[in-house]
Structure formats: structure tokens, C-alpha cells
N, C-alpha and C. Protein backbone atom coordinates (compact mmCIF):
# COMPACT_ATOMS: atom_id res chain seq x y z
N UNK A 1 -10.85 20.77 13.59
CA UNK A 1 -9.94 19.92 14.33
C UNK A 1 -9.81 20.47 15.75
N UNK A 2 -10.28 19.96 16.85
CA UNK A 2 -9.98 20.23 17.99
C UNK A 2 -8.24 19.98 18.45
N UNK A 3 -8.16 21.44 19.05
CA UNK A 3 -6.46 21.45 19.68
C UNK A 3 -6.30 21.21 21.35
N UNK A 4 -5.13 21.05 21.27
CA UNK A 4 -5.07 20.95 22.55
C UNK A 4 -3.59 21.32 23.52
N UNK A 5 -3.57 22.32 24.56
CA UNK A 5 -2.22 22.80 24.70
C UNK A 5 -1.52 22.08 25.43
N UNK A 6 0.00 22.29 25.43
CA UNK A 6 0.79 21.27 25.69
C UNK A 6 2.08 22.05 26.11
N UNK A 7 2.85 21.56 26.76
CA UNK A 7 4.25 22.40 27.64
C UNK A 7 5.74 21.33 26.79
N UNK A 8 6.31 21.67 26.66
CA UNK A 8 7.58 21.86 26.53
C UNK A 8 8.47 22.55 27.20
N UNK A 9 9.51 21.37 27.35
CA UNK A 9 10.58 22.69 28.23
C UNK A 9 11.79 21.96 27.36
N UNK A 10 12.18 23.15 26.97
CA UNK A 10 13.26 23.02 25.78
C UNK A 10 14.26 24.18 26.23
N UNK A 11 16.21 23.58 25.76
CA UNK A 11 16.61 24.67 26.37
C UNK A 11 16.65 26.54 25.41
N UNK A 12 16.57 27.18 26.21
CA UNK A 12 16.00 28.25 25.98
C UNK A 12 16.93 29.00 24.97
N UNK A 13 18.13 28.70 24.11
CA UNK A 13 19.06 28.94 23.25
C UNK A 13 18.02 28.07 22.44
N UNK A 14 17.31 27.08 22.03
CA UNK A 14 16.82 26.73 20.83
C UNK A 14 15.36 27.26 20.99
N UNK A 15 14.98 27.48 22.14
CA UNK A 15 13.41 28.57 21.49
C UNK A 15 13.51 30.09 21.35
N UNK A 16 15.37 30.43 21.38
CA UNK A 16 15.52 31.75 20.70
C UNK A 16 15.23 31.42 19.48
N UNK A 17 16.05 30.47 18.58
CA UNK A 17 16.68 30.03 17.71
C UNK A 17 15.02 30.01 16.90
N UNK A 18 13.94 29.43 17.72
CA UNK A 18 13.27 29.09 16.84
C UNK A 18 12.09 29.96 16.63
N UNK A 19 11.99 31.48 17.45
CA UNK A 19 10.94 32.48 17.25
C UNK A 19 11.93 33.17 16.27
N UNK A 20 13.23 33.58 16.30
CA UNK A 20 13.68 33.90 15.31
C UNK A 20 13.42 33.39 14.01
N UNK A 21 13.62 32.42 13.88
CA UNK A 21 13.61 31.71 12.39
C UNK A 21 11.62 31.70 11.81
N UNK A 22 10.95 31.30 13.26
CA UNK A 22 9.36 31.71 12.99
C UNK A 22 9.25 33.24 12.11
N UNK A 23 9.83 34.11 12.86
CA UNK A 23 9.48 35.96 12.80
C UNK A 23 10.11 35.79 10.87
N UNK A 24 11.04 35.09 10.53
CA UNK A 24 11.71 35.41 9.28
C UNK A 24 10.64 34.65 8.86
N UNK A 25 9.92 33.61 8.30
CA UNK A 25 9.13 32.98 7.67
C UNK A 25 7.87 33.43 8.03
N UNK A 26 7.66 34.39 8.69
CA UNK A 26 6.16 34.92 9.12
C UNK A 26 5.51 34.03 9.49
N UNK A 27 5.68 33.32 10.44
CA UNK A 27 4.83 32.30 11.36
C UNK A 27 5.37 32.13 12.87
N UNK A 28 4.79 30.84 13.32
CA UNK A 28 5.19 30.80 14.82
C UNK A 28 5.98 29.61 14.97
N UNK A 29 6.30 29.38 16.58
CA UNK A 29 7.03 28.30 16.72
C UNK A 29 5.79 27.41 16.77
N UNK A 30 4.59 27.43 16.82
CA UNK A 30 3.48 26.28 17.48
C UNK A 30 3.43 25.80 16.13
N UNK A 31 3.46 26.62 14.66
CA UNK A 31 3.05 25.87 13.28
C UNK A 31 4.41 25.49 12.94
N UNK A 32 5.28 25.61 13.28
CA UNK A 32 6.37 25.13 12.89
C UNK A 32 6.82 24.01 13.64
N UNK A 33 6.20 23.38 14.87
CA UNK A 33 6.70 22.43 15.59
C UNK A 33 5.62 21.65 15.03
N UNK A 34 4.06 22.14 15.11
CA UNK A 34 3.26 21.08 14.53
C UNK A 34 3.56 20.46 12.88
N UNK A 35 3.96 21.44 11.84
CA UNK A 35 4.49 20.75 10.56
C UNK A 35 5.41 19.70 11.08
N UNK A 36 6.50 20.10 11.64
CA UNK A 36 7.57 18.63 12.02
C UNK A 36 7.06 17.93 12.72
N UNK A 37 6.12 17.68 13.49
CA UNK A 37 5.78 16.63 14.30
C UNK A 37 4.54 16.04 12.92
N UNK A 38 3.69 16.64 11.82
CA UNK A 38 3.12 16.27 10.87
C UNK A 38 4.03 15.27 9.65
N UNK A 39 5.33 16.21 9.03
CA UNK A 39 6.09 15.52 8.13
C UNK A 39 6.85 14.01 8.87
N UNK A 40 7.01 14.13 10.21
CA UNK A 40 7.90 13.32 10.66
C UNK A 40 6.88 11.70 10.86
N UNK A 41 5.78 11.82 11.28
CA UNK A 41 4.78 11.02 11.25
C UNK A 41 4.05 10.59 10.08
N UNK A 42 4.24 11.30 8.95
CA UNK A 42 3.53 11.38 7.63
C UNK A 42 4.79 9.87 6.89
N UNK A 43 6.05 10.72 7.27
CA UNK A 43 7.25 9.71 6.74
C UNK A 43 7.18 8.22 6.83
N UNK A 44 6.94 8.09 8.61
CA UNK A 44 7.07 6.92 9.22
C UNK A 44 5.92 6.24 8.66
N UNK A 45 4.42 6.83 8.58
CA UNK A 45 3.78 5.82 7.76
C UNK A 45 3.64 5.78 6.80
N UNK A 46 4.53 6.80 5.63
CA UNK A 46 5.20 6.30 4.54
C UNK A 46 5.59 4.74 4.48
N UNK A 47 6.69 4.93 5.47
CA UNK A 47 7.55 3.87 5.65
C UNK A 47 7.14 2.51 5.86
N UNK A 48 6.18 2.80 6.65
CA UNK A 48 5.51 1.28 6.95
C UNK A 48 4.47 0.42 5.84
N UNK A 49 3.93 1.79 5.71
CA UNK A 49 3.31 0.89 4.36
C UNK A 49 3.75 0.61 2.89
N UNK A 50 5.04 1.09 2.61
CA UNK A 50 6.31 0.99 1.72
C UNK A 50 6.09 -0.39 2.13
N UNK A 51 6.77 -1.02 3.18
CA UNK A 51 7.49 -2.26 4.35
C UNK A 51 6.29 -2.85 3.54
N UNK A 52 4.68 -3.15 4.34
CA UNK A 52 3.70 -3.85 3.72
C UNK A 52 3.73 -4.41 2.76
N UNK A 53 3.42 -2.85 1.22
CA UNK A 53 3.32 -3.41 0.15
C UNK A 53 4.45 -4.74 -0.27
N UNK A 54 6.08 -4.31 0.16
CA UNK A 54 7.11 -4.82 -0.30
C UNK A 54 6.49 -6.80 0.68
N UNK A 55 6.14 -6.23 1.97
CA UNK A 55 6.26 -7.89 2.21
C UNK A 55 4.86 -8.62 1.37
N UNK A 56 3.94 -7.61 1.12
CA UNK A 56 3.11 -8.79 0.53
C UNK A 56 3.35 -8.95 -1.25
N UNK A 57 4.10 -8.51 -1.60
CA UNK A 57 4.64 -8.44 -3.17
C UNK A 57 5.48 -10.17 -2.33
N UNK A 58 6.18 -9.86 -1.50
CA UNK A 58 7.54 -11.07 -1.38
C UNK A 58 6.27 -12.38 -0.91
N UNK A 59 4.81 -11.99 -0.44
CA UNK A 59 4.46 -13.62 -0.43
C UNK A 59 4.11 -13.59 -1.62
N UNK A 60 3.68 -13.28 -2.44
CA UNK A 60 3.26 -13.22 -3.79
C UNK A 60 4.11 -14.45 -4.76
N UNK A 61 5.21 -14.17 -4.73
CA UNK A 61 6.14 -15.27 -5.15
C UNK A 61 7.24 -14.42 -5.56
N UNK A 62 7.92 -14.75 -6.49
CA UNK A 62 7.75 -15.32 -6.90
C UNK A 62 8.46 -17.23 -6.66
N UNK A 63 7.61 -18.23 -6.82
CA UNK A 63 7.91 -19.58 -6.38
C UNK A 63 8.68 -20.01 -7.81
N UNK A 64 9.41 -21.15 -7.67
CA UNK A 64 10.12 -22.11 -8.49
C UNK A 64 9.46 -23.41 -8.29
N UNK A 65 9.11 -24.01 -9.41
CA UNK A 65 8.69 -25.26 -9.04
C UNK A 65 10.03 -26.23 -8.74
N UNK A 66 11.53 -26.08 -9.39
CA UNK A 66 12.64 -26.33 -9.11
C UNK A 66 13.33 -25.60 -8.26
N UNK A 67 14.59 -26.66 -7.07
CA UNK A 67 15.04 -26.24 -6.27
C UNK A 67 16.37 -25.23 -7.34
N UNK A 68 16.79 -24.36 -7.28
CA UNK A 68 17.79 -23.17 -7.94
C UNK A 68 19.08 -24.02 -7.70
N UNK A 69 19.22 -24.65 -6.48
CA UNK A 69 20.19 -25.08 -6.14
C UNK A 69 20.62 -26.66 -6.72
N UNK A 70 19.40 -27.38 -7.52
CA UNK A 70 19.44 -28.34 -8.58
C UNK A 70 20.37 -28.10 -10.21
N UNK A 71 20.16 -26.97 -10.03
CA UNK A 71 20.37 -26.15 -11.41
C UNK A 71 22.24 -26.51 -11.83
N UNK A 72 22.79 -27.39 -12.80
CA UNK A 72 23.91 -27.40 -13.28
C UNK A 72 24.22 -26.27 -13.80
N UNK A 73 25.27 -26.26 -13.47
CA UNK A 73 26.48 -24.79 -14.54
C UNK A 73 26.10 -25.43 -16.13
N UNK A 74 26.29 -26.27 -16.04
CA UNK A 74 26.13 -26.78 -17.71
C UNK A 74 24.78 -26.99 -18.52
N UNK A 75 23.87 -26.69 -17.55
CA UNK A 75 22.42 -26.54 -18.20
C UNK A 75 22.36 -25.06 -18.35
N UNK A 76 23.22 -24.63 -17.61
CA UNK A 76 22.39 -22.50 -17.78
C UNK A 76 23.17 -22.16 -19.14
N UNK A 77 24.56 -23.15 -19.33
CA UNK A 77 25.38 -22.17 -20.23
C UNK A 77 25.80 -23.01 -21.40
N UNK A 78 25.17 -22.65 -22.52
CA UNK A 78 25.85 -23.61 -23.74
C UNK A 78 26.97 -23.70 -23.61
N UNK A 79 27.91 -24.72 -24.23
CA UNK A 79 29.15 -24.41 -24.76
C UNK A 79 29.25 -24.91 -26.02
């Protein structure tokens, strides 16, 4: 995979925050910004293709050959 470097300017109380927390998990801030910028993008096209499947399930049908709104109270329910 070709990389490629990149600048950030972030304020400098959260890139304490975050070589600290790197040094405790034995890694860096560069694999730890690239996982969240990975999970956060991984989600979203979770999400979208969740959205997809769900809209093409909804053309799918299901159809009524009757309008629902034809439907008597006294046909759905014996008495």
C-alpha cells in the first residue's frame, strides 16, 4: 500500500494526550489516527449499504392487490 504524509495541526494538549495513550498501548499516534480514520469509514459504508439493501427489500414489495384502506373493521374481526 503506498503512504503518503500529511500535516495536522491539532491543539497541542490533545497530541500530548495522544502519544501518551500511543506509549501505553505500544504504538503511535500515526496507527492510531489511521485505525479511526479506517473504523470511522468502514462504519459509514456499513451504513450505506445497510440503507441499499433496506431500500431495495422496500421496492421488492411487499404490494396489496387491495387498497388497506378498503378494508372494513367488520371483515378483519368476527363477532
Amino acid at each position: 500500500m503506498e503512504t503518503r504524509n500529511i500535516t495536522f495541526s491539532l491543539p497541542a494538549d490533545l497530541i500530548r494526550q495522544a502519544k501518551v495513550y500511543a506509549a501505553q498501548h505500544d504504538t503511535n499516534v500515526n496507527t492510531i489516527v489511521r485505525e479511526l480514520l479506517q473504523q470511522h469509514l468502514n462504519s459509514q459504508e456499513r451504513a450505506r449499504l445497510a440503507a441499499d439493501r433496506l431500500l431495495a427489500l422496500a421496492d421488492q414489495g411487499p404490494y396489496f392487490e387491495i387498497d388497506p384502506g378498503s378494508i372494513r373493521r367488520e371483515d378483519l374481526y368476527e363477532r
